[in-house]
C-alpha atoms as a PDB file:
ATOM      1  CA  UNK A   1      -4.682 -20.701  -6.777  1.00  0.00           C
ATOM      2  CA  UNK A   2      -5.187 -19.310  -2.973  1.00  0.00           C
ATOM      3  CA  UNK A   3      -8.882 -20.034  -2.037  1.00  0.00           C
ATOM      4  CA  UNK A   4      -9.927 -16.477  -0.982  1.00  0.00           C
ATOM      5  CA  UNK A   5     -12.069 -14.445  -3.193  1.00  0.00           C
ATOM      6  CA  UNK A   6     -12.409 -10.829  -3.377  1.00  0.00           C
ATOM      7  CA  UNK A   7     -15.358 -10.554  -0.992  1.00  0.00           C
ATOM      8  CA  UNK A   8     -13.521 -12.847   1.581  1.00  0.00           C
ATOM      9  CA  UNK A   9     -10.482 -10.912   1.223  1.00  0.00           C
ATOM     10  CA  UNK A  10     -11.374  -7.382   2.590  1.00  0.00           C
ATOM     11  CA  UNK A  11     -11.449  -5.616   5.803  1.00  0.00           C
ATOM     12  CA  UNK A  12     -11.548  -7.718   9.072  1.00  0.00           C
ATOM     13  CA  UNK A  13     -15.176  -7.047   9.503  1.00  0.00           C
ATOM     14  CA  UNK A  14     -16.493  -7.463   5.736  1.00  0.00           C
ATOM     15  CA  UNK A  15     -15.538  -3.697   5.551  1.00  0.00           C
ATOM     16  CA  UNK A  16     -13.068  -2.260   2.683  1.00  0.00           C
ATOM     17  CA  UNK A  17      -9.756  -1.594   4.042  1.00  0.00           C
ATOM     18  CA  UNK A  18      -9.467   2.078   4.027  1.00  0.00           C
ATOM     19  CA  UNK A  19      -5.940   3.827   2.767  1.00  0.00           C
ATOM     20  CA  UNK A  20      -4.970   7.433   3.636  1.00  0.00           C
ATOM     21  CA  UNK A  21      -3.407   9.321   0.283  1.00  0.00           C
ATOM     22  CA  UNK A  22      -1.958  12.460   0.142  1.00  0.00           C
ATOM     23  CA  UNK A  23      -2.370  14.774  -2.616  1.00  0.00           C
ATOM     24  CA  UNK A  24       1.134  13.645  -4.267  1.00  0.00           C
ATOM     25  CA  UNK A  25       0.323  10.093  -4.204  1.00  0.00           C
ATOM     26  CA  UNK A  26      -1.937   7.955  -6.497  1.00  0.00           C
ATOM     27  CA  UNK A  27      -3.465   4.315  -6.467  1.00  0.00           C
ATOM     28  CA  UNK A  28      -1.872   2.265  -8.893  1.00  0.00           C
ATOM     29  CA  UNK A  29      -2.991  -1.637  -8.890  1.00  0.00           C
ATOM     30  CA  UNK A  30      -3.079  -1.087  -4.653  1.00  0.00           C
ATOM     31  CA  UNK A  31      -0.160   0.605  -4.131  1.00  0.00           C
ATOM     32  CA  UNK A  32       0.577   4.185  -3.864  1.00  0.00           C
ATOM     33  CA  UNK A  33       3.138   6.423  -6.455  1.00  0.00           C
ATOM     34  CA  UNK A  34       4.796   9.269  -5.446  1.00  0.00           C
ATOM     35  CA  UNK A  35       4.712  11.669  -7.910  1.00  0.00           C
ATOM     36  CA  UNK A  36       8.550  13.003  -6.676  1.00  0.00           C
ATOM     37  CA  UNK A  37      11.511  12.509  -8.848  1.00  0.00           C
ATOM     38  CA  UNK A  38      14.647  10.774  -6.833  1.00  0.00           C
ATOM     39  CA  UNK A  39      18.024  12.068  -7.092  1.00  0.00           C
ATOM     40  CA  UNK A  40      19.096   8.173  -7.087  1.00  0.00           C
ATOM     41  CA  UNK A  41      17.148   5.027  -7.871  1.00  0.00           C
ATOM     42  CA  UNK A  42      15.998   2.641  -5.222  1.00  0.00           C
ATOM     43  CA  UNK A  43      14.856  -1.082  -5.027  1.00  0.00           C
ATOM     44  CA  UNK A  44      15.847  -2.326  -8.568  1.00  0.00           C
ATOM     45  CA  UNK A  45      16.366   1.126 -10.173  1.00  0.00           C
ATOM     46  CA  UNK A  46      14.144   2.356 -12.929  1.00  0.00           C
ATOM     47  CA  UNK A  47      14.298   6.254 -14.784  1.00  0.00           C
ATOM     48  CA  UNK A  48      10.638   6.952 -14.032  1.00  0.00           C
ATOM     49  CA  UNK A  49       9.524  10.315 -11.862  1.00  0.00           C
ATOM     50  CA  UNK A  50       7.684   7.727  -9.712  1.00  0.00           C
ATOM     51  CA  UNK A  51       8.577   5.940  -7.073  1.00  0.00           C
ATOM     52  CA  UNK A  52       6.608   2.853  -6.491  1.00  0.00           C
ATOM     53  CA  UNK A  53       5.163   2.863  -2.579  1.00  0.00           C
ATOM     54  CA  UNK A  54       3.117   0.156  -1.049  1.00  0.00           C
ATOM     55  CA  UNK A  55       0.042   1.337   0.681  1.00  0.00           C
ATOM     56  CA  UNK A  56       0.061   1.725   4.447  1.00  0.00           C
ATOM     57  CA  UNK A  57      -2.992  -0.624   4.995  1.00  0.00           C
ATOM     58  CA  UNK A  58      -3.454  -3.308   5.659  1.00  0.00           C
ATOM     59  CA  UNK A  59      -0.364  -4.207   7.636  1.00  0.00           C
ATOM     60  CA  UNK A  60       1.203  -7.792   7.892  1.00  0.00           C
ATOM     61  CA  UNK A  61      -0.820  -8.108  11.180  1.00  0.00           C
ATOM     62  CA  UNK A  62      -3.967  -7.020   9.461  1.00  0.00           C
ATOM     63  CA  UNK A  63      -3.308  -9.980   6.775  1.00  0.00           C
ATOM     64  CA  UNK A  64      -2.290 -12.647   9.121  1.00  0.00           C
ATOM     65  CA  UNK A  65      -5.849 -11.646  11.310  1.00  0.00           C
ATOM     66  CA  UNK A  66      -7.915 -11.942   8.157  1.00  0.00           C
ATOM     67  CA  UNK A  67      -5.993 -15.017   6.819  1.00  0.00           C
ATOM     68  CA  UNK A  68      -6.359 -16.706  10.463  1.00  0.00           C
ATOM     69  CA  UNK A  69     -10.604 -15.290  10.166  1.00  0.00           C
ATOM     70  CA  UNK A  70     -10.767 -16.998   6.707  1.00  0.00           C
ATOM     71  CA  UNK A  71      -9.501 -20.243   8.043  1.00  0.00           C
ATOM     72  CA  UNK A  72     -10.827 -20.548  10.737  1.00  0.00           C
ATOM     73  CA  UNK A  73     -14.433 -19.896   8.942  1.00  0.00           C
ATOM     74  CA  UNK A  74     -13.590 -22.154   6.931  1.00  0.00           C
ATOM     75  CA  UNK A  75     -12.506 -25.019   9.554  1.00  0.00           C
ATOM     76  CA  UNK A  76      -9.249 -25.341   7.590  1.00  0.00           C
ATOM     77  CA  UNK A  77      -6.143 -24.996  10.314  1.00  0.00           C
ATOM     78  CA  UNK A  78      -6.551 -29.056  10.228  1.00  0.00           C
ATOM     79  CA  UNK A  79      -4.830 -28.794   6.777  1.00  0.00           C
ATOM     80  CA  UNK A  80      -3.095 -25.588   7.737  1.00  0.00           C
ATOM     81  CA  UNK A  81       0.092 -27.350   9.120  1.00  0.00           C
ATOM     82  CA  UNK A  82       3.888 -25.822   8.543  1.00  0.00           C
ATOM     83  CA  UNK A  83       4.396 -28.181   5.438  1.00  0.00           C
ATOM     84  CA  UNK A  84       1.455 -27.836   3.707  1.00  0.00           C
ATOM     85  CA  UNK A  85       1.377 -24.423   3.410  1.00  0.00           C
ATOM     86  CA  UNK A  86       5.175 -24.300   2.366  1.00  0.00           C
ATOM     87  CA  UNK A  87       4.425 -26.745  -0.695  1.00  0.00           C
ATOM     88  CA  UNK A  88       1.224 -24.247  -1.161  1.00  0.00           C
ATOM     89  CA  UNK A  89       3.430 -21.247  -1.498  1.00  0.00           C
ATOM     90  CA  UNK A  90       5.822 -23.200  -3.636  1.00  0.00           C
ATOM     91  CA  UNK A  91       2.562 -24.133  -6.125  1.00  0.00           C
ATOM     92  CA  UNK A  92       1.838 -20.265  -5.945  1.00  0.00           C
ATOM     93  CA  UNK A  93       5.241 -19.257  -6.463  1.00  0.00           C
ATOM     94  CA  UNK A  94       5.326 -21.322  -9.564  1.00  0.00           C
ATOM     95  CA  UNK A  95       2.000 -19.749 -10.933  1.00  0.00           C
ATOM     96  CA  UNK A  96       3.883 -16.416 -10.474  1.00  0.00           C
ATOM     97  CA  UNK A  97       6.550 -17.920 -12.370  1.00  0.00           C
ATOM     98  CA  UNK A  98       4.389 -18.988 -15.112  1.00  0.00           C
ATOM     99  CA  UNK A  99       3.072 -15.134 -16.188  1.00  0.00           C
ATOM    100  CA  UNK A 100       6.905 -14.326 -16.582  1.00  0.00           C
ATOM    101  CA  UNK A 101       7.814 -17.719 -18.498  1.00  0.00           C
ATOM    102  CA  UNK A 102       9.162 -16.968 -22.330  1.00  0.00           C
ATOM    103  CA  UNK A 103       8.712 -13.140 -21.801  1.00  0.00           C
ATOM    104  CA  UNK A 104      12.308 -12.726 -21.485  1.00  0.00           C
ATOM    105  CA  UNK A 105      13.771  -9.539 -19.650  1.00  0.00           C
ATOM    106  CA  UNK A 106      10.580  -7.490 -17.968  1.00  0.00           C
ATOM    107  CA  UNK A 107      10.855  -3.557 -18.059  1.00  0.00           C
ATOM    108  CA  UNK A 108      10.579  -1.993 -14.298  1.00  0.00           C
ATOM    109  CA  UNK A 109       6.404  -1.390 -14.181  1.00  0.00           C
ATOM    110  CA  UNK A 110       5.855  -3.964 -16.712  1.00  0.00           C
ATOM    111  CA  UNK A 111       4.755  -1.370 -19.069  1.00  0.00           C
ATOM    112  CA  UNK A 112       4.178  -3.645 -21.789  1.00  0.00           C
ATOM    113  CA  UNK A 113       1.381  -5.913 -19.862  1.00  0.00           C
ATOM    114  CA  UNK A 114      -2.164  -5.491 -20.245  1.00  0.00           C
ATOM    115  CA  UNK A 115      -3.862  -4.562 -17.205  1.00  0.00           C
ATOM    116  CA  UNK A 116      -5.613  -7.800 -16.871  1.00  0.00           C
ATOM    117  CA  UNK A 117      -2.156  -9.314 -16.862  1.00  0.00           C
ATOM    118  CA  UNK A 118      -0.792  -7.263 -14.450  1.00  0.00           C
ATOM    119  CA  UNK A 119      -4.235  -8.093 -11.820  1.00  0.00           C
ATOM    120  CA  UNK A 120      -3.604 -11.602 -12.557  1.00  0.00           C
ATOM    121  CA  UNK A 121       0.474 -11.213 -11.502  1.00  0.00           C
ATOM    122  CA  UNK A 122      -1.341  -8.535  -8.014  1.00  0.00           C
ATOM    123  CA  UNK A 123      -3.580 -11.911  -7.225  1.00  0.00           C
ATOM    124  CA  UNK A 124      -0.706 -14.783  -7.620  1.00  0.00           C
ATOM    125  CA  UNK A 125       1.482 -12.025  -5.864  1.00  0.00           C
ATOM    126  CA  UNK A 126      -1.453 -11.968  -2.986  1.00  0.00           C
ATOM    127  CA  UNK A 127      -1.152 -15.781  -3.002  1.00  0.00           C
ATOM    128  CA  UNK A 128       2.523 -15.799  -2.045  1.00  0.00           C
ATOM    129  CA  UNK A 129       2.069 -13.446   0.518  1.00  0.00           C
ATOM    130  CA  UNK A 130      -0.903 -14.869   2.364  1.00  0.00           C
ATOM    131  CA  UNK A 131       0.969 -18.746   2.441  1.00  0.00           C
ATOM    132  CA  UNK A 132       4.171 -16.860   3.561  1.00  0.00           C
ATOM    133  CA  UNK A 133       2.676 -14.565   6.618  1.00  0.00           C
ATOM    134  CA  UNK A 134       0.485 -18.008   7.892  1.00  0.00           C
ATOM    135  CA  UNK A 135       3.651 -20.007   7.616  1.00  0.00           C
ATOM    136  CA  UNK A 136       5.271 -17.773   9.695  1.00  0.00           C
ATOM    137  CA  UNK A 137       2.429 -17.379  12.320  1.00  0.00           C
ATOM    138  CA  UNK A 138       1.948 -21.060  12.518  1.00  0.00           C
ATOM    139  CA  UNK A 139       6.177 -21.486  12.833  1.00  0.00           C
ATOM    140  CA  UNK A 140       6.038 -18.398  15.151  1.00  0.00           C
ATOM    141  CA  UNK A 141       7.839 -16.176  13.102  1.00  0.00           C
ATOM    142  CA  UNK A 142       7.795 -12.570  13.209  1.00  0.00           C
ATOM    143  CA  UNK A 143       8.551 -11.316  10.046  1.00  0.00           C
ATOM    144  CA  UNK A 144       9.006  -7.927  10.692  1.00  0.00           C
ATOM    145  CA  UNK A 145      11.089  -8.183  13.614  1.00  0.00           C
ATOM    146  CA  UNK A 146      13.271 -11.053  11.260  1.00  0.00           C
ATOM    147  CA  UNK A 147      13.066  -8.667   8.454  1.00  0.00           C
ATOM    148  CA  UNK A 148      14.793  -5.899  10.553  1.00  0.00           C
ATOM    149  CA  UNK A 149      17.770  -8.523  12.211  1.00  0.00           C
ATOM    150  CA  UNK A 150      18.137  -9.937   8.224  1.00  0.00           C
ATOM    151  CA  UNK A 151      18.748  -6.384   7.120  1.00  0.00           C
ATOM    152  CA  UNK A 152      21.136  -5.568  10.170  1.00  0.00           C
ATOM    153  CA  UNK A 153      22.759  -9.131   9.047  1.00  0.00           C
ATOM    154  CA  UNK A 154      22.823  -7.894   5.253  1.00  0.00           C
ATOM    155  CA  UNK A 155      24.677  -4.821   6.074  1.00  0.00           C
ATOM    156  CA  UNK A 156      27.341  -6.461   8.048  1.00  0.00           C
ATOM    157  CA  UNK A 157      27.530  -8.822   4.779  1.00  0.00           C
ATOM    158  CA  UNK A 158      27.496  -6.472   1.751  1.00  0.00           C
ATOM    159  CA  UNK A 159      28.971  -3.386   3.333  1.00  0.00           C
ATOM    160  CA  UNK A 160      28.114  -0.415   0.440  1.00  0.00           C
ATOM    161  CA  UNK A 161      31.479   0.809   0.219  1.00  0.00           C
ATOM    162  CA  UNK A 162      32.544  -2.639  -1.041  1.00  0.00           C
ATOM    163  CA  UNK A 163      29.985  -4.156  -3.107  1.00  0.00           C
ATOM    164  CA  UNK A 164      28.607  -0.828  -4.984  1.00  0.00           C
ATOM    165  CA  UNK A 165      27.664  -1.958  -8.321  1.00  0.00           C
ATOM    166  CA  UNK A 166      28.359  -5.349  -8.292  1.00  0.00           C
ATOM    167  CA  UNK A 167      26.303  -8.619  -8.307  1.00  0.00           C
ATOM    168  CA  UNK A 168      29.422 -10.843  -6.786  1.00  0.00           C
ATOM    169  CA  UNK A 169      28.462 -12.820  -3.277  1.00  0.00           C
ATOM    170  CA  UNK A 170      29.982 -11.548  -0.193  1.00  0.00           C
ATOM    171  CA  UNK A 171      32.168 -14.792  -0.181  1.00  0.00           C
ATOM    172  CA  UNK A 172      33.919 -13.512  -2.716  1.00  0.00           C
ATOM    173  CA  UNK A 173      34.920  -9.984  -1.765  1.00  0.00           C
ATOM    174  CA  UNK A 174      37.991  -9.337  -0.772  1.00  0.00           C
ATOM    175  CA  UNK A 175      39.180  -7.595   1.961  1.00  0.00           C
END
């Protein structure tokens, strides 16, 4: 388990991090719904009227300052090196694994867990994310500048008009 705790883990100044809603948009397990029906669904599909939105706060910056404050409090950035926190994220990767282990198939929303469930998958989740944005700092990785040239890279890869629908690797399209 990450070693942060809830009072370590808000706003860069021991604040709460404030998010901006709209009147459309609810907090759901600190992320925002849109209460909008899509005419098609995105990012894994789902029937629902709402479309799951992370909130806009705190950024990956934000989390890589108060990761880098926690350390550093914490005198930890000797143990903090590239490898370490790899095998870390692995560990917390496999705890993630663990809450999906002999569940079988999971419905979109995971309407079937219990809300303590669900926290517990939001923490792990948190985990993940914290090792992967201070792996990337300390191997001087931007992640959203990589995410945007992966993407660019994706497209050229799985062009829509020939992969719609199917699971196949681009290897094995055809021209």
């Amino acid at each position: 388990m990450m070693a942060t705790s809830g009072k370590d883990a808000c706003g860069l100044n021991g604040e709460e991090p404030s998010v901006s809603l709209t009147s459309n948009k609810s907090l759901v397990n600190g992320a925002t719904t849109e209460a909008s029906a899509l005419s098609k669904p995105q990012n894994g599909g789902g029937t629902g009227a709402e479309r799951f939105a992370f909130s806009p706060e705190p950024t990956i910056e934000d989390i890589r300052r108060m990761q880098a404050q926690f350390t550093d409090e914490r005198d930890w950035n000797q143990f903090h090196q590239p490898r370490n926190l790899l095998l870390a994220m692995v560990g917390e990767v496999g705890e993630v694994s663990e809450l999906f282990q002999w569940r079988g198939e999971v419905a979109e929303g995971l309407p079937d867990w219990t809300e303590a469930e669900r926290e517990h998958l939001a923490q792990e989740l948190s985990d993940v994310l914290i090792y992967l944005v201070e792996l990337a700092e300390k191997c001087r990785v931007n992640l959203p500048q990589a995410v945007l040239r992966k993407m660019a890279l994706n497209r050229l890869k799985y062009p829509a008009n020939k992969v719609h629908g199917s699971a196949k690797k681009y290897t094995e399209y055809k021209d």
